[in-house]
Protein backbone atom coordinates (compact mmCIF):
# COMPACT_ATOMS: atom_id res chain seq x y z
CA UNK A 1 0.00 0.00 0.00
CA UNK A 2 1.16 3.25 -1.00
CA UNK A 3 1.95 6.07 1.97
CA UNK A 4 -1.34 8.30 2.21
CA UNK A 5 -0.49 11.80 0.61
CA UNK A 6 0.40 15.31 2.84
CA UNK A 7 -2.93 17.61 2.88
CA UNK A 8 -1.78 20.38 0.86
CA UNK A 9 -2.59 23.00 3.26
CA UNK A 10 -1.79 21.42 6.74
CA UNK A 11 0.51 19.06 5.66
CA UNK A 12 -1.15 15.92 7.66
CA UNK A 13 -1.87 12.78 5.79
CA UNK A 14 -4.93 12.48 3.34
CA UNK A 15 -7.73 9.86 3.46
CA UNK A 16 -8.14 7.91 0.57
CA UNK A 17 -11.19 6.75 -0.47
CA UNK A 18 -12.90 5.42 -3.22
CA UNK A 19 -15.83 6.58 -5.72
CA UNK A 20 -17.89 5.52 -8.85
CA UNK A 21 -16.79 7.15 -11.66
CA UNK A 22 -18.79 7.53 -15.09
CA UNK A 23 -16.55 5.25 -17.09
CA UNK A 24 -17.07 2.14 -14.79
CA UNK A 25 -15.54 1.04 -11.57
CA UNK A 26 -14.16 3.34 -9.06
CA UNK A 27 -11.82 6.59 -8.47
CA UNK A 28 -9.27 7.20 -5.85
CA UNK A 29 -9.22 10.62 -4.21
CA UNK A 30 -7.80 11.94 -1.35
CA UNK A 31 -9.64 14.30 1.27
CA UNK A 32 -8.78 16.19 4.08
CA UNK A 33 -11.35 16.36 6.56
CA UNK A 34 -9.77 18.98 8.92
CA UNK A 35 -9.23 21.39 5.57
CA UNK A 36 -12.20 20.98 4.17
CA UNK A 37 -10.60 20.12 1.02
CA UNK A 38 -10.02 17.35 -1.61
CA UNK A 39 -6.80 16.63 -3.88
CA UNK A 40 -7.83 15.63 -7.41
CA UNK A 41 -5.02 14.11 -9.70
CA UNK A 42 -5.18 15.14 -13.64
CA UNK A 43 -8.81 15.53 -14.55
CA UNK A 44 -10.36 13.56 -11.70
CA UNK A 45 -13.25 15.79 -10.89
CA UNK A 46 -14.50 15.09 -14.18
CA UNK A 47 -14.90 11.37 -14.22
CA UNK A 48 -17.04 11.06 -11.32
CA UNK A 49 -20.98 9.07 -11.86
CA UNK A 50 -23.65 10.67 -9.76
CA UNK A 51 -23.39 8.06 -7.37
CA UNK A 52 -19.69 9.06 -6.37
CA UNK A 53 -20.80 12.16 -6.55
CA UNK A 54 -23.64 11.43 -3.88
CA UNK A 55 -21.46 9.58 -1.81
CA UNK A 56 -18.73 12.21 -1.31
CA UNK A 57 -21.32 14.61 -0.75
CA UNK A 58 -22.37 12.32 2.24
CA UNK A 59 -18.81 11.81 3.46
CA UNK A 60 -18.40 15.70 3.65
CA UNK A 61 -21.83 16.17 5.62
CA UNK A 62 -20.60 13.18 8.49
CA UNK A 63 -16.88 14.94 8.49
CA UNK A 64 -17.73 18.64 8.25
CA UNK A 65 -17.25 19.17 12.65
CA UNK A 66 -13.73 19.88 13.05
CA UNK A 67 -12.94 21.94 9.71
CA UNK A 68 -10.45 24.57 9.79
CA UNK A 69 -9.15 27.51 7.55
CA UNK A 70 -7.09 26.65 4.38
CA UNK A 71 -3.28 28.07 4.78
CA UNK A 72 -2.12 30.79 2.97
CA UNK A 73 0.67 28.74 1.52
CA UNK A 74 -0.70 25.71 -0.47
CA UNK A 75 2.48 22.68 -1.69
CA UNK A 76 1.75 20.20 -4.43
CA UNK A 77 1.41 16.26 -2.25
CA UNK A 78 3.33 15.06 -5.58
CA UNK A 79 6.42 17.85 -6.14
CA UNK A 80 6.05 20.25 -3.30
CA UNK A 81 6.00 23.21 -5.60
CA UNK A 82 3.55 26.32 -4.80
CA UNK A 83 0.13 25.66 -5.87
CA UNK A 84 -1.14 28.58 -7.77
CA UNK A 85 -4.68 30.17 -6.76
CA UNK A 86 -7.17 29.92 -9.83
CA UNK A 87 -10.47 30.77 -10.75
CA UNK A 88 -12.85 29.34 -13.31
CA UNK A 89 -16.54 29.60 -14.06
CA UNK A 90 -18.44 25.96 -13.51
CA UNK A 91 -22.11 25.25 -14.02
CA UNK A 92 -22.68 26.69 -10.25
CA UNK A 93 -20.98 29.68 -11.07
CA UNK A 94 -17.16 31.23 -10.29
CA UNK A 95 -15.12 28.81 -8.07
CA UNK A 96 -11.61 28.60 -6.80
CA UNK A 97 -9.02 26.06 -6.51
CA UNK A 98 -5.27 25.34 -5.77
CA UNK A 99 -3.34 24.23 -9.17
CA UNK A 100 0.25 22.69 -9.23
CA UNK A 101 2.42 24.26 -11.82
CA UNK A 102 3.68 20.91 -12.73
CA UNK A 103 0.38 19.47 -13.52
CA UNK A 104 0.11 16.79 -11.13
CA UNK A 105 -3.35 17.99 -10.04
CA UNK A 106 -5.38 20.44 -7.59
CA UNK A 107 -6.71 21.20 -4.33
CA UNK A 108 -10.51 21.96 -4.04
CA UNK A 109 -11.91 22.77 -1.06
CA UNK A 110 -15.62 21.13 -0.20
CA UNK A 111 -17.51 24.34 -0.76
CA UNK A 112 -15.98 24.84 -4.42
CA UNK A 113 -16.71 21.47 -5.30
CA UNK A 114 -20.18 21.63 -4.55
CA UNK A 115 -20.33 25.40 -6.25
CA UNK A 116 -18.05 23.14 -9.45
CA UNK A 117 -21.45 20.28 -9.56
CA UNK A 118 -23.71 22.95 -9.25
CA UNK A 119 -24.99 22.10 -5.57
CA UNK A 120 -24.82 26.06 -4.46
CA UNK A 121 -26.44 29.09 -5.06
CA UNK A 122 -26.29 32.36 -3.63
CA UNK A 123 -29.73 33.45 -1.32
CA UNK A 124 -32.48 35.62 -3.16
CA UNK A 125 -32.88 38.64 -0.99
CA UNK A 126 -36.49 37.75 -0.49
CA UNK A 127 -35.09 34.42 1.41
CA UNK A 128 -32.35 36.68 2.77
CA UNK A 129 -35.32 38.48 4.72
CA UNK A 130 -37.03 35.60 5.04
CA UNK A 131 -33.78 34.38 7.05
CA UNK A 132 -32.59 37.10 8.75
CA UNK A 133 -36.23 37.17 10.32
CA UNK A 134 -35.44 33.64 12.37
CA UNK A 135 -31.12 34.21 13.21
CA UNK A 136 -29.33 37.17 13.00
CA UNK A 137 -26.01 35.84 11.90
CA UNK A 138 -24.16 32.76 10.78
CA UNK A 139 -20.47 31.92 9.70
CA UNK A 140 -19.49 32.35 5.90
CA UNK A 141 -19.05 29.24 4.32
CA UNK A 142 -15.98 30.50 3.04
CA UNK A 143 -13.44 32.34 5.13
CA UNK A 144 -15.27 31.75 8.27
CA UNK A 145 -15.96 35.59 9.28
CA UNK A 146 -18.98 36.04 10.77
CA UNK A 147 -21.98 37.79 8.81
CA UNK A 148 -24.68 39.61 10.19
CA UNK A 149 -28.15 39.01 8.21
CA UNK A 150 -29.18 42.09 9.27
CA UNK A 151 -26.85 43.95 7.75
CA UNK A 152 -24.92 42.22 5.16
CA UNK A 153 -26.20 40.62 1.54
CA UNK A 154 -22.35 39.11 1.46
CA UNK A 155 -19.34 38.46 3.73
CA UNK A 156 -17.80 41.76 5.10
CA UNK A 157 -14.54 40.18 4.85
CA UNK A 158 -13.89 37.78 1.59
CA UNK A 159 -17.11 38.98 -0.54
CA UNK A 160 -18.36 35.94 -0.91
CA UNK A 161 -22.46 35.57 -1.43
CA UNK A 162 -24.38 34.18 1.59
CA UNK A 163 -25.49 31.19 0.16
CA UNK A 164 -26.99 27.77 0.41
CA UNK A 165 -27.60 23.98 -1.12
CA UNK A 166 -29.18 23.89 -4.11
CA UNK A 167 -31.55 21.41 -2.93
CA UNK A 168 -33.01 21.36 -7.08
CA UNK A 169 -29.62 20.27 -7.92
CA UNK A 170 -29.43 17.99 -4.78
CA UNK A 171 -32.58 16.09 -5.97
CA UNK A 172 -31.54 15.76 -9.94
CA UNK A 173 -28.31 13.93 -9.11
CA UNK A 174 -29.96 11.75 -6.40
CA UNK A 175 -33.10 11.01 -9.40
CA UNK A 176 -29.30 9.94 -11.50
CA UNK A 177 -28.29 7.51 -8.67
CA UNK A 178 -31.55 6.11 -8.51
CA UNK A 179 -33.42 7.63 -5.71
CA UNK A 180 -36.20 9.46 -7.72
CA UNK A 181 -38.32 8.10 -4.70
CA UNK A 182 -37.02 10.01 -2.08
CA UNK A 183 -39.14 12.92 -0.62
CA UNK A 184 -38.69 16.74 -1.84
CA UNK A 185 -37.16 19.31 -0.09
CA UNK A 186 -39.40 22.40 0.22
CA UNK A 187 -39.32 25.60 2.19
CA UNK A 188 -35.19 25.39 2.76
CA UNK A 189 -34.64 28.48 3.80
CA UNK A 190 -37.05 27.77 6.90
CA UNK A 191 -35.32 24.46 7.79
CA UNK A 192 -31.82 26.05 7.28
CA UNK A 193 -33.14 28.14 10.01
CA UNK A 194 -34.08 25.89 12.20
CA UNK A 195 -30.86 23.84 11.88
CA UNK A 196 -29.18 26.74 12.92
CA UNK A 197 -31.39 27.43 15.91
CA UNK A 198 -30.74 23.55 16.47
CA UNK A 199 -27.01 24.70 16.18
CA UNK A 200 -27.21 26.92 18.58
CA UNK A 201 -29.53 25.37 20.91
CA UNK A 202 -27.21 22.54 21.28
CA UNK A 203 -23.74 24.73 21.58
CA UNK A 204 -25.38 26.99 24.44
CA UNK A 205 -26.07 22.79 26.16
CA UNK A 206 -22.49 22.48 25.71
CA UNK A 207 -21.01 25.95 27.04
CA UNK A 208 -23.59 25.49 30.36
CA UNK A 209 -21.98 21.53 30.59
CA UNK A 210 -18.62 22.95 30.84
CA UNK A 211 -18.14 21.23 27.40
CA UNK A 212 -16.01 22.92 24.47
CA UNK A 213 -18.55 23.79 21.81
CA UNK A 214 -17.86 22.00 18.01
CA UNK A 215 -17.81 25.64 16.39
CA UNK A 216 -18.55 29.18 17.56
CA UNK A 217 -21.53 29.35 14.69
CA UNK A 218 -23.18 27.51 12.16
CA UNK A 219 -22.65 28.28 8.54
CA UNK A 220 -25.50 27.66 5.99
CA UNK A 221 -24.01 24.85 3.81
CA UNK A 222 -23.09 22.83 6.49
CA UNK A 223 -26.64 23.67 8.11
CA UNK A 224 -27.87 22.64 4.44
CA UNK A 225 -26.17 19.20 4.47
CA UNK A 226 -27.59 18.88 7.82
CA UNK A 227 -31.18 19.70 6.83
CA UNK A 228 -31.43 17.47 3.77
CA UNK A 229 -29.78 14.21 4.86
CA UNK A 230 -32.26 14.76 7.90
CA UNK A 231 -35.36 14.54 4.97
CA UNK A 232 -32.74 11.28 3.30
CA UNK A 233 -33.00 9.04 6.95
């Protein structure tokens, strides 16, 4: 067995696992958990079926607790050059990613994967109100800043849009892996909510237990992930 590779941002050792991918049989990748992010070799984000698509999604929502900020410095697992910060548009709309020089692949964190398969979109401001009505702030799902609904329409601090699971797109690759049957999921931005509340609910338990609280707030996509595998058991 080969030696697991280093995470490119904190340098511990990657999980490998394996997925369906759309040519038959299964694809390799390795994830970081505490990151947040996953390492694809040469073209591997391309190849995977809905149903590894599904099942990575699933592994992110059961290891999203402990998830730390990527490093300012990113290395390549394979040559240990720089990776170089990139942008592209996807079907979800402008994502970001880690690229080695050489080739030998990328670094994606979770949240630009899911913006890459078109499983986020940015809040209407009518949900935005509709929102900000029930909390009055949550953690961006990007930098980790805190954003008050309130006030903001974005985070003060990286720009990025407050947004959540596109449960549409959620439900279109589960109908591709075969689970047409499962119900829908309606009125998101009210169970969001509540998951957050939930969130919160639980962390003040914690604080009065003398317990160390999981995270200081929620963030929406991980309160998404929560909401719909809740409506999948």
């Amino acid at each position: 067995m080969s030696e697991p590779l280093p995470c490119p941002s904190c340098r511990n050792p990657m999980q490998s696992r394996a997925y369906p991918c759309t040519l038959g049989g299964e694809e390799s990748l390795d994830l970081c958990w505490s990151c947040r992010g996953i390492w694809f070799d040469a073209y591997e984000s391309t190849q995977l079926a809905p149903a590894g698509v599904v099942a990575l999604f699933q592994e992110i929502h059961e290891n999203h607790a402990d998830a730390r900020p990527v490093g300012e410095v990113l290395s390549c697992p394979r040559c240990a050059d720089r990776l170089a910060y990139r942008q592209d548009i996807s079907r979800g709309g402008r994502m970001a990613y880690y690229r080695c020089p050489a080739e030998h692949g990328r670094f994606t964190p979770f949240n630009q994967f899911l913006i890459e398969k078109g499983f986020i979109r940015a809040l209407s401001n009518a949900e935005l109100a509709v929102l900000s009505a029930k909390i009055q702030s949550v953690r961006c799902s990007g930098c980790g800043a805190p954003v008050d609904l309130q006030r903001d329409t974005a985070c003060p601090f990286c720009h990025a849009p407050i947004a959540v699971l596109d449960t549409q797109a959620v439900e279109k690759a589960l109908a591709a892996y075969g689970a047409a049957d499962r119900p829908r999921i309606v009125q998101q931005h009210d169970v969001v909510a509540e998951m957050i509340m939930q969130h919160e609910r639980d962390r003040e338990a914690q604080l009065r237990e003398g317990k160390a609280p999981n995270r200081d707030a929620a963030d929406l996509i991980s309160a998404s992930v929560d909401a719909i595998f809740r409506f999948l058991r």
